[in-house]
C-alpha atoms as a PDB file:
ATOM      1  CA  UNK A   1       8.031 -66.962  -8.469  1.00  0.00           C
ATOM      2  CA  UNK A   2      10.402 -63.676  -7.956  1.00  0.00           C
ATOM      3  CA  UNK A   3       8.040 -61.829 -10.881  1.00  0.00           C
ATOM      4  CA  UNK A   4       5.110 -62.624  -8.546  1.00  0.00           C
ATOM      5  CA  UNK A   5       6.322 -61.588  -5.130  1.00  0.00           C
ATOM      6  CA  UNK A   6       8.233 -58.454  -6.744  1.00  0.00           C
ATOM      7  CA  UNK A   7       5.119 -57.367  -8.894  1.00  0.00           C
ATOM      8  CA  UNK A   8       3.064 -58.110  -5.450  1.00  0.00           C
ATOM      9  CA  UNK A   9       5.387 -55.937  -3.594  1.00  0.00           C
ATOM     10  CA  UNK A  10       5.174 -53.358  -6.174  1.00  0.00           C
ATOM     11  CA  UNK A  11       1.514 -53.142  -5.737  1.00  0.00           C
ATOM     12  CA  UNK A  12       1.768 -53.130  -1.778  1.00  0.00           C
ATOM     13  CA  UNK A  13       4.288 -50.152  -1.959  1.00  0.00           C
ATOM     14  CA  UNK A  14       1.402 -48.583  -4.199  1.00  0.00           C
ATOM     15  CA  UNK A  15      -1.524 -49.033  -2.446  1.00  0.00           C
ATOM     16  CA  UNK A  16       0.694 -47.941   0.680  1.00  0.00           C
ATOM     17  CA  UNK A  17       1.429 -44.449  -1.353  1.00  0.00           C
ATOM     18  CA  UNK A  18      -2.389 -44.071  -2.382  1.00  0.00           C
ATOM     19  CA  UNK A  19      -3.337 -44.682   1.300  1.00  0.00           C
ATOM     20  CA  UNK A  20      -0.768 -41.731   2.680  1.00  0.00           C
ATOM     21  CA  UNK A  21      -2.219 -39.995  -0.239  1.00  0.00           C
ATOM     22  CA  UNK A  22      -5.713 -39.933   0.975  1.00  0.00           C
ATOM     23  CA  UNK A  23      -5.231 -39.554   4.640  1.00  0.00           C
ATOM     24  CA  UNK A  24      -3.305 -36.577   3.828  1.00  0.00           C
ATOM     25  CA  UNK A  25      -6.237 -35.526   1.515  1.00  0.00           C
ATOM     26  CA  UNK A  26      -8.282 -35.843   4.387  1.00  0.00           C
ATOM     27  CA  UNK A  27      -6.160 -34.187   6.360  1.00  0.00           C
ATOM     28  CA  UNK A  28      -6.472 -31.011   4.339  1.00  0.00           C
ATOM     29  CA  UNK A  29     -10.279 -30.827   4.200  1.00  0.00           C
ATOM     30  CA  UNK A  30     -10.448 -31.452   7.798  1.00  0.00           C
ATOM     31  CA  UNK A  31      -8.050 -28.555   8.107  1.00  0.00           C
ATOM     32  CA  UNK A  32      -9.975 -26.427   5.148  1.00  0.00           C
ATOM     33  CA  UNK A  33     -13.107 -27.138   7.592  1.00  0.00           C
ATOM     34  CA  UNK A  34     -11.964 -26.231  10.978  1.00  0.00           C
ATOM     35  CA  UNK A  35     -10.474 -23.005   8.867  1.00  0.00           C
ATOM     36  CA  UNK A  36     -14.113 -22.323   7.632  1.00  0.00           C
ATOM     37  CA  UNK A  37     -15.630 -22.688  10.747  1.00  0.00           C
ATOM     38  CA  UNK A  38     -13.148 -20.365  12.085  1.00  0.00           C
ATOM     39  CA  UNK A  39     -13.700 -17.297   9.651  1.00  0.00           C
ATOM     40  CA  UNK A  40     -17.416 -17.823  10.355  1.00  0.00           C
ATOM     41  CA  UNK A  41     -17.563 -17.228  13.750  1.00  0.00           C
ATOM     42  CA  UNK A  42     -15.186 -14.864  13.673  1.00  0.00           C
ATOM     43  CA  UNK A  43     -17.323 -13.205  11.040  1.00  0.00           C
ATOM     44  CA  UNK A  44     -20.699 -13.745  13.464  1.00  0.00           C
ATOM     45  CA  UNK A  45     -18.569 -12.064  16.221  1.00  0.00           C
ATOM     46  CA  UNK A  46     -17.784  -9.377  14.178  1.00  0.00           C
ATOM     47  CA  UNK A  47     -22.039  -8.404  12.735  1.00  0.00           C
ATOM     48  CA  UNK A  48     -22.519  -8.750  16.570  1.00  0.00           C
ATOM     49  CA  UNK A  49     -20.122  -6.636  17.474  1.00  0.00           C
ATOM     50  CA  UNK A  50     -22.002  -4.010  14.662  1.00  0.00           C
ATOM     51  CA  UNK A  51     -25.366  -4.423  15.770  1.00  0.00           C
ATOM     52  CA  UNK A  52     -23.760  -2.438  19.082  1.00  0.00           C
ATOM     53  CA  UNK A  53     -22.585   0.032  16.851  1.00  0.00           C
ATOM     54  CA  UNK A  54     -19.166  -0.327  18.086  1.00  0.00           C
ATOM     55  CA  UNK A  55     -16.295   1.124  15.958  1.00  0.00           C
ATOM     56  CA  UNK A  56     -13.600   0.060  18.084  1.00  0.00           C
ATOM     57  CA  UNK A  57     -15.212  -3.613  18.645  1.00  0.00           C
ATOM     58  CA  UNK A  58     -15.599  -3.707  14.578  1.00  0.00           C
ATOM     59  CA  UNK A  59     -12.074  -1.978  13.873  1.00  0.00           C
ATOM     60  CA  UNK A  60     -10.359  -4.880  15.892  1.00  0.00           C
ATOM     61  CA  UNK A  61     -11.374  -7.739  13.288  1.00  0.00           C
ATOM     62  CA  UNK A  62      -8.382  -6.459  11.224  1.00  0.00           C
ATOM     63  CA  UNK A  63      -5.237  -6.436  11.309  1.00  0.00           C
ATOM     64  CA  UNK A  64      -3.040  -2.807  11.530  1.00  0.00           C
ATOM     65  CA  UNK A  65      -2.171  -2.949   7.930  1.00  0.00           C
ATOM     66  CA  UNK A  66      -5.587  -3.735   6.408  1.00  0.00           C
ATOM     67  CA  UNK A  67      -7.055  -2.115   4.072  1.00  0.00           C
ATOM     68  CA  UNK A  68     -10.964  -1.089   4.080  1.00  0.00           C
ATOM     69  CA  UNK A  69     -12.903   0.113   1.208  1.00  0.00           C
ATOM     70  CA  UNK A  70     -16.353   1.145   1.931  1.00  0.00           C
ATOM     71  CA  UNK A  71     -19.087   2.819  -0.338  1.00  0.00           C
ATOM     72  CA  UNK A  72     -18.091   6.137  -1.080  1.00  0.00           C
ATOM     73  CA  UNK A  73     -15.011   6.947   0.729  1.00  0.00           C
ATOM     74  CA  UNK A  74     -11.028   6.524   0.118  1.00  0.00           C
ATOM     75  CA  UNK A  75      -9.516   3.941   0.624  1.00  0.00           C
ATOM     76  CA  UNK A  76      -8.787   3.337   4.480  1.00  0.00           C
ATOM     77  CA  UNK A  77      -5.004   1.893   4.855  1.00  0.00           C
ATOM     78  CA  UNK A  78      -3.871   2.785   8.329  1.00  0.00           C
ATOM     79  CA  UNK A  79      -6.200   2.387  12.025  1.00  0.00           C
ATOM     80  CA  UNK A  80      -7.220   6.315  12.210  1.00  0.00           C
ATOM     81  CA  UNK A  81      -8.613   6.566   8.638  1.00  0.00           C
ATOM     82  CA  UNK A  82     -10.410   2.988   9.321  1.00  0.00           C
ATOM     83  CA  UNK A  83     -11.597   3.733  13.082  1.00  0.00           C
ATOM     84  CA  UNK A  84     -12.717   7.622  11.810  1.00  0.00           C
ATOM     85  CA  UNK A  85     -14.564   5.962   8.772  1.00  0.00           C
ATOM     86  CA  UNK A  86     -16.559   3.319  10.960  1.00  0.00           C
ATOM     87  CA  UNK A  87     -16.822   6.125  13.431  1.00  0.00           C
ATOM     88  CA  UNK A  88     -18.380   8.375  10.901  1.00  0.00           C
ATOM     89  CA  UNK A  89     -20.807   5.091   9.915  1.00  0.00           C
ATOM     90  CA  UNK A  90     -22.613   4.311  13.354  1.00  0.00           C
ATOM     91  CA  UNK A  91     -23.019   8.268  14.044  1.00  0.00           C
ATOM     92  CA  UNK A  92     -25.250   8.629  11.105  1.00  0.00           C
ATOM     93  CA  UNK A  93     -28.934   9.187  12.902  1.00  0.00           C
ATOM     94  CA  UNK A  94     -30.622   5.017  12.895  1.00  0.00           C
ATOM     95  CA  UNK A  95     -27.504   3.675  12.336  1.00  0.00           C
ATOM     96  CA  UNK A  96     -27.494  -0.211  11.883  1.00  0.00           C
ATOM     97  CA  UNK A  97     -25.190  -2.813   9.708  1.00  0.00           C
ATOM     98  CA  UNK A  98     -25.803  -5.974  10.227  1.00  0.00           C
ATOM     99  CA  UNK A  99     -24.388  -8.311   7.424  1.00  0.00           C
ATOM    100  CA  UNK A 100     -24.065 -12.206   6.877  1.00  0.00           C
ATOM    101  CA  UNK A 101     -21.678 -14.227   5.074  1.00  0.00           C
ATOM    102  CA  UNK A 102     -22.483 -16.634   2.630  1.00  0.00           C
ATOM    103  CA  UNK A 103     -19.736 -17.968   0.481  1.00  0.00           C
ATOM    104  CA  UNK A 104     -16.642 -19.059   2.510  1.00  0.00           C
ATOM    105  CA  UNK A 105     -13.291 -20.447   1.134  1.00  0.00           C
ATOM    106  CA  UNK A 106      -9.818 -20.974   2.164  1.00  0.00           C
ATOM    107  CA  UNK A 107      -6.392 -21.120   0.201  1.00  0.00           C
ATOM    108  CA  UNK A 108      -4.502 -24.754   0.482  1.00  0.00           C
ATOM    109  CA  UNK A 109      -1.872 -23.647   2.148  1.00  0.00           C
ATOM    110  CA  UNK A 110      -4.512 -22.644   5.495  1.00  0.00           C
ATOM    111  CA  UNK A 111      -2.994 -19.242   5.550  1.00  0.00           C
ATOM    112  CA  UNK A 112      -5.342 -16.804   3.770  1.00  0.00           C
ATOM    113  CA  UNK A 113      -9.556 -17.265   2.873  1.00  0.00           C
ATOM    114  CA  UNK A 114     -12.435 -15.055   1.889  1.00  0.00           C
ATOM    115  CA  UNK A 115     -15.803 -14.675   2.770  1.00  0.00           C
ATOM    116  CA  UNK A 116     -18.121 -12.802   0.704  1.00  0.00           C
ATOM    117  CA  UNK A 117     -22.075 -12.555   2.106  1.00  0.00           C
ATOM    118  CA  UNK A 118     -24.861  -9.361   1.994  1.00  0.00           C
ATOM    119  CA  UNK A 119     -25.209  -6.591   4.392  1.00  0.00           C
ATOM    120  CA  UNK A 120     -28.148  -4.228   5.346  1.00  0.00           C
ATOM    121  CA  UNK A 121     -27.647  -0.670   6.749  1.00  0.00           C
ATOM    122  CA  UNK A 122     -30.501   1.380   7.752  1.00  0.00           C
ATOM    123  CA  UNK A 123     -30.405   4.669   8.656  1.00  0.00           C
ATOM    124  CA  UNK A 124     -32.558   8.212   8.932  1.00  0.00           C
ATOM    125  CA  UNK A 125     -32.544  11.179   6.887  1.00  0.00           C
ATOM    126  CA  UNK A 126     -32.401  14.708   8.364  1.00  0.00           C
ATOM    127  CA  UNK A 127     -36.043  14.563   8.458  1.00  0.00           C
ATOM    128  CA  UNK A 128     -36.046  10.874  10.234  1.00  0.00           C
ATOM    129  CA  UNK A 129     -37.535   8.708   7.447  1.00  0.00           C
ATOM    130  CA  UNK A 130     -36.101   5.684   7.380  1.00  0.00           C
ATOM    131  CA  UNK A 131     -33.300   4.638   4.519  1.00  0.00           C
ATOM    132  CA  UNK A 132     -32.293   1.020   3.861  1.00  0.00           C
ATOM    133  CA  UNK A 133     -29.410   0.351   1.812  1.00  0.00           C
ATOM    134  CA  UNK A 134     -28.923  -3.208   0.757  1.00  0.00           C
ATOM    135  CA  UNK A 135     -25.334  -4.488  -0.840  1.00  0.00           C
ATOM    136  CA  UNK A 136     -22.691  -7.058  -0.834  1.00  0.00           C
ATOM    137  CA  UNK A 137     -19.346  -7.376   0.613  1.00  0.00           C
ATOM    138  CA  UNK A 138     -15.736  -9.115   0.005  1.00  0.00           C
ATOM    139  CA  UNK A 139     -13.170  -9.976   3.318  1.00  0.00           C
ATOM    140  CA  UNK A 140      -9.893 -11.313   2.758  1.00  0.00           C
ATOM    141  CA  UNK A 141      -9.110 -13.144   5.922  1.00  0.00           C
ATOM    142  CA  UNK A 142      -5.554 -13.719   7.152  1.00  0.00           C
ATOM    143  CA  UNK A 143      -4.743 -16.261   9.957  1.00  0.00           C
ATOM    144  CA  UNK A 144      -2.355 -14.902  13.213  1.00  0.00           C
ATOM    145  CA  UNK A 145       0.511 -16.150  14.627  1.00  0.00           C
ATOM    146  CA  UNK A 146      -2.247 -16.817  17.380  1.00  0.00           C
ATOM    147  CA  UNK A 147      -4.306 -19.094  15.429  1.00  0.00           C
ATOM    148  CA  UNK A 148      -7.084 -16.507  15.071  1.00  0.00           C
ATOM    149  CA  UNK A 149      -8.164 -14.875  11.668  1.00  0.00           C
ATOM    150  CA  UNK A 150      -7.775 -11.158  11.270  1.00  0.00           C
ATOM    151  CA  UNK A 151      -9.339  -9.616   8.088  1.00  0.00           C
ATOM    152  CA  UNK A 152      -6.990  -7.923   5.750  1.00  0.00           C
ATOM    153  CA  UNK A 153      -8.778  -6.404   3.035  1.00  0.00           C
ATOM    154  CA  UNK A 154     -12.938  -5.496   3.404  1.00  0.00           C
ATOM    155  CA  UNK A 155     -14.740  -4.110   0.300  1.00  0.00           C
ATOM    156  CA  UNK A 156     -18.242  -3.382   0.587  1.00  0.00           C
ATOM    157  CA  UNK A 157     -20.749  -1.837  -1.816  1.00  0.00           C
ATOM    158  CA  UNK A 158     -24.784  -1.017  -2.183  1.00  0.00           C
ATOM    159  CA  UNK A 159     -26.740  -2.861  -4.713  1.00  0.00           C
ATOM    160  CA  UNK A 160     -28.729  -0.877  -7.807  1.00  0.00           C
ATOM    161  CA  UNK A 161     -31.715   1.569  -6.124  1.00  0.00           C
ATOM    162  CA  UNK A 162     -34.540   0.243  -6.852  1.00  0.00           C
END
């Protein structure tokens, strides 16, 4: 009778530890959601904020020490070089970027995620034909003291001419 009730309470204690096992599973990807959903619409905000061609509304997405890496420049580490750069972007005659994420993850810890997606910037020559350039981008997202996500690293780059 004592093997029963011990083996019995030995499966109680384990289906008690599976339980808080799952719940905190569930826990996470309810977390890893909300996270998602987060970088998204912060990442929606942002492509709005470009389709106004605003450099300082697109320069405050990151945070002071990011780093930015678009097509054909240096590397921009520090606010001038990254507000001068996007600057230098929406002056160019037609200027549009509008981009979309489409891949979004986030670390397990809730602190860091990516987003990776496709962009399209058009644009005029000097003799006002139109240019498209179509490419792809990577954001490493960092979340603020705040709550809100911040990017810390954006690399962008055009696809093969065709």
């Amino acid at each position: 009778m004592k093997n029963i009730l011990f083996v019995l309470l030995i499966c109680v204690i384990s289906l008690a530890g599976c339980n808080q096992k799952s719940h905190k599973a569930s826990e996470a990807n309810l977390d890893s959601a909300k996270s998602i959903s987060e970088i998204l619409k912060a990442d929606i905000a942002w492509d709005s904020l470009s389709a106004l061609n605003s450099a300082e509304g697109w320069c405050s997405f990151y945070t002071d020490d990011a780093i930015m890496m678009p097509p054909g420049e240096k590397v921009c580490a520090d606010k001038a070089s990254r507000l001068a750069s996007i600057k230098g972007m929406f002056a160019i005659p037609g200027a549009s970027m509008r981009f979309q994420g489409t891949k979004i993850e986030v670390s397990k810890s809730g602190e860091l995620g990516y987003s990776t997606g496709v962009y399209q910037f058009k644009s005029k020559d000097a003799t006002g034909k139109e240019a498209l350039e179509i490419g792809k981008f990577c954001e490493t997202w960092k979340k603020q003291a705040d709550g809100s996500w911040k990017c810390i690293v954006d690399i962008w780059n055009a696809d093969p001419a065709k």
